[in-house]
PDB file of N, CA and C in Angstrom:
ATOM      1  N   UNK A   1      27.250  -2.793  -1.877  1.00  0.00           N
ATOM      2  CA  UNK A   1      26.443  -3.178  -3.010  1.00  0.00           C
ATOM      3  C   UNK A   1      25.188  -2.312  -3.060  1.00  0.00           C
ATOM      4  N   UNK A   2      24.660  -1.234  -4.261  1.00  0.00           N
ATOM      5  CA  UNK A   2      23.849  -0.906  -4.472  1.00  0.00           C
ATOM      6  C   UNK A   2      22.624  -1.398  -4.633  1.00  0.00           C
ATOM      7  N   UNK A   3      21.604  -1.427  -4.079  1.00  0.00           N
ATOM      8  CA  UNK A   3      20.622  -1.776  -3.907  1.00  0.00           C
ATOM      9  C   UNK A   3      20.041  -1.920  -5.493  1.00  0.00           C
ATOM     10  N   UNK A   4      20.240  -0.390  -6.061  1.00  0.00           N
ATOM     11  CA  UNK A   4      19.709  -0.166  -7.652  1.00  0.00           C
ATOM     12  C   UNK A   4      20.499  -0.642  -8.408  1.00  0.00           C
ATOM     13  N   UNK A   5      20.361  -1.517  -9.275  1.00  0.00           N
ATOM     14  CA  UNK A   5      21.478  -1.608 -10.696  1.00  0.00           C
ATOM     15  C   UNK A   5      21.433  -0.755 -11.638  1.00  0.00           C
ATOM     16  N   UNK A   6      21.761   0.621 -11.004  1.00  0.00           N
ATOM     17  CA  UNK A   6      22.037   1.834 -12.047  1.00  0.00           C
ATOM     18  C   UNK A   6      22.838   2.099 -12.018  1.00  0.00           C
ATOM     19  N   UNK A   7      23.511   3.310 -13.101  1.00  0.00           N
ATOM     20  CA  UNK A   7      24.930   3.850 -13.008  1.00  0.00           C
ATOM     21  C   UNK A   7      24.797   5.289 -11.370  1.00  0.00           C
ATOM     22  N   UNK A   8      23.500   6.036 -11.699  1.00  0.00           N
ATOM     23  CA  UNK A   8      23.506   6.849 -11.266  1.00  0.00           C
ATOM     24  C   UNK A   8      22.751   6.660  -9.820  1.00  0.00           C
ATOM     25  N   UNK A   9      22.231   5.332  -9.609  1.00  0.00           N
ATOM     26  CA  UNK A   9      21.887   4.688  -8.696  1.00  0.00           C
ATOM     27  C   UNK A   9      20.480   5.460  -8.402  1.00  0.00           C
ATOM     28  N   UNK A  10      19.241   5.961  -9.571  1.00  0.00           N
ATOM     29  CA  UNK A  10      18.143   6.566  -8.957  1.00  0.00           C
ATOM     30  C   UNK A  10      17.162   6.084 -10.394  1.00  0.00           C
ATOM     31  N   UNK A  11      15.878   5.721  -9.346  1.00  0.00           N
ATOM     32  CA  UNK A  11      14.898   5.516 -10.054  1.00  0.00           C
ATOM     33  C   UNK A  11      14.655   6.123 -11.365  1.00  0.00           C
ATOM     34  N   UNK A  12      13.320   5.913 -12.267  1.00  0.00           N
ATOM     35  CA  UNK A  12      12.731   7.068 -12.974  1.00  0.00           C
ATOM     36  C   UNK A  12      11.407   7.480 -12.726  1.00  0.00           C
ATOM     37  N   UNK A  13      10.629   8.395 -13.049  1.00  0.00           N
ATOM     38  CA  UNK A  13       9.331   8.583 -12.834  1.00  0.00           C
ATOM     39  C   UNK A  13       8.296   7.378 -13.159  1.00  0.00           C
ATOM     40  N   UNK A  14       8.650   7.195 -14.224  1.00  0.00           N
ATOM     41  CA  UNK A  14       7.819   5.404 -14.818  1.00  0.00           C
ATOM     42  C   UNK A  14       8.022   4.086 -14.016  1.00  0.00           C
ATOM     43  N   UNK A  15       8.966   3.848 -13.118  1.00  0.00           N
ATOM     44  CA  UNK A  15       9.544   2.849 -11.779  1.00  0.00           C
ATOM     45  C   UNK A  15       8.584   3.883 -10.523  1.00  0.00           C
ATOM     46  N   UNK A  16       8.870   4.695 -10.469  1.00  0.00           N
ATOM     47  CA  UNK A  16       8.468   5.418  -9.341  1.00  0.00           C
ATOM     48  C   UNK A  16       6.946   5.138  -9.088  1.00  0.00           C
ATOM     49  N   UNK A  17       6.013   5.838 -10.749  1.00  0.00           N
ATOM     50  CA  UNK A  17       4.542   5.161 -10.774  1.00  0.00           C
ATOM     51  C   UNK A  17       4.189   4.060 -10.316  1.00  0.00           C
ATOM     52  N   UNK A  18       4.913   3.266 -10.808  1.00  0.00           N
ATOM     53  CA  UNK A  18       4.694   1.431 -11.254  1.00  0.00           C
ATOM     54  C   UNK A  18       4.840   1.504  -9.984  1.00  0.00           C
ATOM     55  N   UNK A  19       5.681   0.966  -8.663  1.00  0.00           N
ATOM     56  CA  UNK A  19       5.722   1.164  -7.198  1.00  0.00           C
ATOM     57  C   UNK A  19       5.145   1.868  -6.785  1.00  0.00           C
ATOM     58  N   UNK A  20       4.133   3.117  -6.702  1.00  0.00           N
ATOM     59  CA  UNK A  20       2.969   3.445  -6.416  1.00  0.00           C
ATOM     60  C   UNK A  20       1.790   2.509  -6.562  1.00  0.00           C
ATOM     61  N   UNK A  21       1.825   2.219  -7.637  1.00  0.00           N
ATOM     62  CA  UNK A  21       0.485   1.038  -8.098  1.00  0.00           C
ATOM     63  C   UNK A  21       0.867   0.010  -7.458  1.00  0.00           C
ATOM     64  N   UNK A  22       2.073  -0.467  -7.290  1.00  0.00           N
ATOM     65  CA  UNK A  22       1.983  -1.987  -7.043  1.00  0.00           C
ATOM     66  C   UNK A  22       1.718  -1.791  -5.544  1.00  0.00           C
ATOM     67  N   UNK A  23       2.049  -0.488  -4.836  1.00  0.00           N
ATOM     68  CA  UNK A  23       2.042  -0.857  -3.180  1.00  0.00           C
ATOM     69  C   UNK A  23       0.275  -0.655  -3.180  1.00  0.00           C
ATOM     70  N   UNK A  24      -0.637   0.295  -3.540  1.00  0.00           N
ATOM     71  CA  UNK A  24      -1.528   0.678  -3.708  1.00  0.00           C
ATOM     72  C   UNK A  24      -2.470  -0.872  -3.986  1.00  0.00           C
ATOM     73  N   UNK A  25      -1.760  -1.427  -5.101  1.00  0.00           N
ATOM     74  CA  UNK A  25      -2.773  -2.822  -5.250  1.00  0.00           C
ATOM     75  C   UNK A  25      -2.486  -3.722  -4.246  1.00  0.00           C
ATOM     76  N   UNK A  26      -1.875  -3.187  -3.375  1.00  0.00           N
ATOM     77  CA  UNK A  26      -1.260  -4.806  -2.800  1.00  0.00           C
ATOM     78  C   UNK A  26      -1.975  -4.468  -1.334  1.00  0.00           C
ATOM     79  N   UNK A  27      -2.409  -2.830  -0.675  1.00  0.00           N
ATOM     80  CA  UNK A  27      -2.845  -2.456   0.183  1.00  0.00           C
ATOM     81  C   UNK A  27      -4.189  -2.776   0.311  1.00  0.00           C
ATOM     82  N   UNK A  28      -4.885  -2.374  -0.908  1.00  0.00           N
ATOM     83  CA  UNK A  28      -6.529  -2.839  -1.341  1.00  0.00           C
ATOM     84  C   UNK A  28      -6.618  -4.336  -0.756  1.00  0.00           C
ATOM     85  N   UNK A  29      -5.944  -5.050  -1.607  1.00  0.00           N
ATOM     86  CA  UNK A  29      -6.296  -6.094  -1.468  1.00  0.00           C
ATOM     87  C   UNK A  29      -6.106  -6.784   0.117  1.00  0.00           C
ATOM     88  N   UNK A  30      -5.253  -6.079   1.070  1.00  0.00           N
ATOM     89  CA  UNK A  30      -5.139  -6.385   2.211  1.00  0.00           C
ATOM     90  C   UNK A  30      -6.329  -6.105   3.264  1.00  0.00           C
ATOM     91  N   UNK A  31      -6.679  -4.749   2.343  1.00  0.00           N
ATOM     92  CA  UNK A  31      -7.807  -3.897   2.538  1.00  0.00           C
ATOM     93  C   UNK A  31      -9.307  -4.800   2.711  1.00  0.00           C
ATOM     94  N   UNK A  32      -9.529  -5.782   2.085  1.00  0.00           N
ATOM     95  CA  UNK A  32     -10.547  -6.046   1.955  1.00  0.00           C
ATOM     96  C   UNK A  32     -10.247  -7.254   2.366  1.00  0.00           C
ATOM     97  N   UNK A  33      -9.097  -8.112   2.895  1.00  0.00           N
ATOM     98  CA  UNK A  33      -9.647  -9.102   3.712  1.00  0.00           C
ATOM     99  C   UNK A  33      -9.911  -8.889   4.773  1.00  0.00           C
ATOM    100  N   UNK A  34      -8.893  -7.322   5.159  1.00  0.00           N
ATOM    101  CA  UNK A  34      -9.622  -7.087   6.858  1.00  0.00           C
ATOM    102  C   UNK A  34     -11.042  -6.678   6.973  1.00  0.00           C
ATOM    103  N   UNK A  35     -11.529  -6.056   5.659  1.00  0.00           N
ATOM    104  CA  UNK A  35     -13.001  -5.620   6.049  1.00  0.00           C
ATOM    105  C   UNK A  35     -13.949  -7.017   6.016  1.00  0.00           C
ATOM    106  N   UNK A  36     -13.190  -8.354   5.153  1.00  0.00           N
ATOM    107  CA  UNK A  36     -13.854  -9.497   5.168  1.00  0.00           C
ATOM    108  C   UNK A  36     -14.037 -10.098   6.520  1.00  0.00           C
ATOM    109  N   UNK A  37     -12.826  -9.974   7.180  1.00  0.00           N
ATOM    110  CA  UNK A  37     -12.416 -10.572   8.385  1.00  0.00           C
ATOM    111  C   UNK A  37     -13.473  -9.258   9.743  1.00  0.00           C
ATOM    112  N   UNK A  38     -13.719  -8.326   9.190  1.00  0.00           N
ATOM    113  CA  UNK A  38     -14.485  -7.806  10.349  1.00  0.00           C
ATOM    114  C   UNK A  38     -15.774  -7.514   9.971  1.00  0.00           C
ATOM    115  N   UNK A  39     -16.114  -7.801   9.016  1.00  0.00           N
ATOM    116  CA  UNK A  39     -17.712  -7.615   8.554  1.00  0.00           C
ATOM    117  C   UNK A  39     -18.176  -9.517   8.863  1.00  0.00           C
ATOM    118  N   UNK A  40     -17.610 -10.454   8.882  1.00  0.00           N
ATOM    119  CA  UNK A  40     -18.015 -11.622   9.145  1.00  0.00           C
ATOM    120  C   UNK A  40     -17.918 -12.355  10.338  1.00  0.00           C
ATOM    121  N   UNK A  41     -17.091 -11.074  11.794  1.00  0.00           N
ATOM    122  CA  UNK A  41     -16.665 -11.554  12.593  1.00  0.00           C
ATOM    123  C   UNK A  41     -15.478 -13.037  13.097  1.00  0.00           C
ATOM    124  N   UNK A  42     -15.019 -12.905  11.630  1.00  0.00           N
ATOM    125  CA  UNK A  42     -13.852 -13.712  12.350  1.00  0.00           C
ATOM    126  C   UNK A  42     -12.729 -13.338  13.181  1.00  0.00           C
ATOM    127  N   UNK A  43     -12.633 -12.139  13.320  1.00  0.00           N
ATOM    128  CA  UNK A  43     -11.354 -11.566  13.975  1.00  0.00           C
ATOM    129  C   UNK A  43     -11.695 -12.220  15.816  1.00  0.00           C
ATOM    130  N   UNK A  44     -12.885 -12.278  15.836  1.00  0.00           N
ATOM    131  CA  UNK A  44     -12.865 -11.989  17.671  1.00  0.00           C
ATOM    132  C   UNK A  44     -12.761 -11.523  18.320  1.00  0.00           C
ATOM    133  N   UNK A  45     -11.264 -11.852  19.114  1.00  0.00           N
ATOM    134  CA  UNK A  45     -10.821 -10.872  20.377  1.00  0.00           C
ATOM    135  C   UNK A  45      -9.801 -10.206  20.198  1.00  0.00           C
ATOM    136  N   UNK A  46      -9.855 -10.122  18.474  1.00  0.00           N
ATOM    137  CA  UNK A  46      -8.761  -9.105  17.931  1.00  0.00           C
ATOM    138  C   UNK A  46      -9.281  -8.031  16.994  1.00  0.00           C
ATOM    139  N   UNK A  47     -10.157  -7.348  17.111  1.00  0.00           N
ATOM    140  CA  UNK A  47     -11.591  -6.361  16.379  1.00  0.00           C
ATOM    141  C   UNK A  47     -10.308  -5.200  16.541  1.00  0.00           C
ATOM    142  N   UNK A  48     -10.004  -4.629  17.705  1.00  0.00           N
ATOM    143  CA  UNK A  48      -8.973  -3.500  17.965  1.00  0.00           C
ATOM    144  C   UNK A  48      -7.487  -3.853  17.014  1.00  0.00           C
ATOM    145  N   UNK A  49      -7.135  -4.818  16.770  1.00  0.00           N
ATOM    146  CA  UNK A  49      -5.596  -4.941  15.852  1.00  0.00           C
ATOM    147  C   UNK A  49      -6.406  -4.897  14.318  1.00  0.00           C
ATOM    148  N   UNK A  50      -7.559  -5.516  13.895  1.00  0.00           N
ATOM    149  CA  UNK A  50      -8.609  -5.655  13.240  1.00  0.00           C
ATOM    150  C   UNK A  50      -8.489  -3.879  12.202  1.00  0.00           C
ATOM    151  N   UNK A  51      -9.034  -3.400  13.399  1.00  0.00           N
ATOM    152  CA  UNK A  51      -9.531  -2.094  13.075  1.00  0.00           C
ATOM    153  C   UNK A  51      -8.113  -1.264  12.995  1.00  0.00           C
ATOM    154  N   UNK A  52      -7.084  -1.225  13.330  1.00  0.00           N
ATOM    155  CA  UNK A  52      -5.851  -0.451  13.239  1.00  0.00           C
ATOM    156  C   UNK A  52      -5.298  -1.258  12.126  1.00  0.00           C
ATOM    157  N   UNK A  53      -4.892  -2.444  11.686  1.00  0.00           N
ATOM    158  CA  UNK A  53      -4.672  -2.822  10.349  1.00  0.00           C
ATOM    159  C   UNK A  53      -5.434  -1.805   9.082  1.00  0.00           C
ATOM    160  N   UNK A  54      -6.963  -2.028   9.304  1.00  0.00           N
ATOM    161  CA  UNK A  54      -7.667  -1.328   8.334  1.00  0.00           C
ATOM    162  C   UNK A  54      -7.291   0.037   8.126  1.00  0.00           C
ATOM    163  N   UNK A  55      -7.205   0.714   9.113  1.00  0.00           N
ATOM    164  CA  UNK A  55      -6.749   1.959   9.167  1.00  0.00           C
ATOM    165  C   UNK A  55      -5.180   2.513   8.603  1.00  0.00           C
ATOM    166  N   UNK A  56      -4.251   1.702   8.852  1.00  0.00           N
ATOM    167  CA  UNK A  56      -3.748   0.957   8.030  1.00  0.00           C
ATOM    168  C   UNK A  56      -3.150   1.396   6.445  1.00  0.00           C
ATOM    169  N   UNK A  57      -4.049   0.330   5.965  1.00  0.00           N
ATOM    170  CA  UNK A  57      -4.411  -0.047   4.552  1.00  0.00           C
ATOM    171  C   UNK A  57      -5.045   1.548   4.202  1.00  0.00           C
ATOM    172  N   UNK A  58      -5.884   1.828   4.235  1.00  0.00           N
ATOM    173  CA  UNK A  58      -6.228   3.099   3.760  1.00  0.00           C
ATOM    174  C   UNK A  58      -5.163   4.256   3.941  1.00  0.00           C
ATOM    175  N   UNK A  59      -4.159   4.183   5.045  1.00  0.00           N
ATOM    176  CA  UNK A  59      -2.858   5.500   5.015  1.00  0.00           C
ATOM    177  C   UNK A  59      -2.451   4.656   3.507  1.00  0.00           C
ATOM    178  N   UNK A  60      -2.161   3.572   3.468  1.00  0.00           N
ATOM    179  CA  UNK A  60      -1.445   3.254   2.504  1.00  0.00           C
ATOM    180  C   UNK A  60      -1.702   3.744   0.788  1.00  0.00           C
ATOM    181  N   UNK A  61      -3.578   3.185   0.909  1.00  0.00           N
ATOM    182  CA  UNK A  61      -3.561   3.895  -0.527  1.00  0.00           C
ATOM    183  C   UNK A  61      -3.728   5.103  -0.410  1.00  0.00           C
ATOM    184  N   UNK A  62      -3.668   5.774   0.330  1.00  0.00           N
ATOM    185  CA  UNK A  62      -3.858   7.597   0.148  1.00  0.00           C
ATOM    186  C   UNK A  62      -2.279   7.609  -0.099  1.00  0.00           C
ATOM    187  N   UNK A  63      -1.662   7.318   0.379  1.00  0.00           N
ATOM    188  CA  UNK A  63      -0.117   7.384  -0.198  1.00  0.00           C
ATOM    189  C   UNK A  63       0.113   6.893  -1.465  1.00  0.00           C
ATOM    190  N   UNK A  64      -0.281   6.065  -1.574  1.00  0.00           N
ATOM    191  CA  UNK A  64       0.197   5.656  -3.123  1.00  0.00           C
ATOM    192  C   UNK A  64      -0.614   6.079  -4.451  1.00  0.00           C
ATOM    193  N   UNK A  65      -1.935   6.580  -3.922  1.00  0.00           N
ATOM    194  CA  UNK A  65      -2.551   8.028  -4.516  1.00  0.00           C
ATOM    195  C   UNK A  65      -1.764   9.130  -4.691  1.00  0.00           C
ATOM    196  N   UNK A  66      -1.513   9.707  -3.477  1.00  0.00           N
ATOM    197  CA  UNK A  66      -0.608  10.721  -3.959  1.00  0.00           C
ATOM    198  C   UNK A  66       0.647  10.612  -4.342  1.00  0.00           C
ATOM    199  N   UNK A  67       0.996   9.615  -4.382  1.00  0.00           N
ATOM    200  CA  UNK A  67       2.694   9.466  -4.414  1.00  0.00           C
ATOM    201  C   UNK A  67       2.269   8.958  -6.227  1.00  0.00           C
ATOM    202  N   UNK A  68       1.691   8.210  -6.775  1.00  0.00           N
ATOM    203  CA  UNK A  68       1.326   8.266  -8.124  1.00  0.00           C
ATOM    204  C   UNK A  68       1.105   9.339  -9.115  1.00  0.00           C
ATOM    205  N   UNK A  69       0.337  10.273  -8.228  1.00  0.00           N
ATOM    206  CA  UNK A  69       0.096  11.835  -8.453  1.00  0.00           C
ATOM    207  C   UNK A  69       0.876  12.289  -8.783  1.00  0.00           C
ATOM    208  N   UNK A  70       1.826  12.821  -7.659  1.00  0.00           N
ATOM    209  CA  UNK A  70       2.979  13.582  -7.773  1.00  0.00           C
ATOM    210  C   UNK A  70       3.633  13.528  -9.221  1.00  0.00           C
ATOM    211  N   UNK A  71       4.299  11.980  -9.123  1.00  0.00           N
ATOM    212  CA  UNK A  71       5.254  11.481 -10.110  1.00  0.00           C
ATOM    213  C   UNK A  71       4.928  11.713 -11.547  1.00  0.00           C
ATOM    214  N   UNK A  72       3.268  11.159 -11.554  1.00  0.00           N
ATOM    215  CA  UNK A  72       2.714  11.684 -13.012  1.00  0.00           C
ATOM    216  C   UNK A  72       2.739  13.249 -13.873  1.00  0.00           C
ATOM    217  N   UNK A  73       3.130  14.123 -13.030  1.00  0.00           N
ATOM    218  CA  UNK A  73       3.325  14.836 -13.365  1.00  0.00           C
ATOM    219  C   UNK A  73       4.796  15.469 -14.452  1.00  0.00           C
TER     220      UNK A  73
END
């Protein structure tokens, strides 16, 4: 079973965008509870998983920056 319900079984550039944005919005927003969670000290004795999450989130939207990029073209 194909994952895609296409004939030719491949995205288009306009699906391709749209899944750029949606991973991109969905990273931000992950983005900023970890900076919530470490600018208010709730993390604790987890500051190090803390800080590699965040790090993280930002590969993510630089990817979905450029991966939006690309496609728009």
């Amino acid at each position: 079973m194909n994952f895609i319900n296409r004939p030719n079984g491949k995205f288009t550039n306009e699906e391709k965008v749209k899944m750029f944005h949606t991973m991109g919005g969905v990273a931000s927003v992950i983005a900023l509870v970890l900076v919530i969670l470490i600018e208010s000290g709730i993390e604790g004795e987890r500051r190090e998983m803390a800080d590699m999450g965040l790090t993280a989130m930002i590969v993510m939207l630089a990817v979905s920056l450029i991966g939006s990029m690309y496609f728009k073209k």
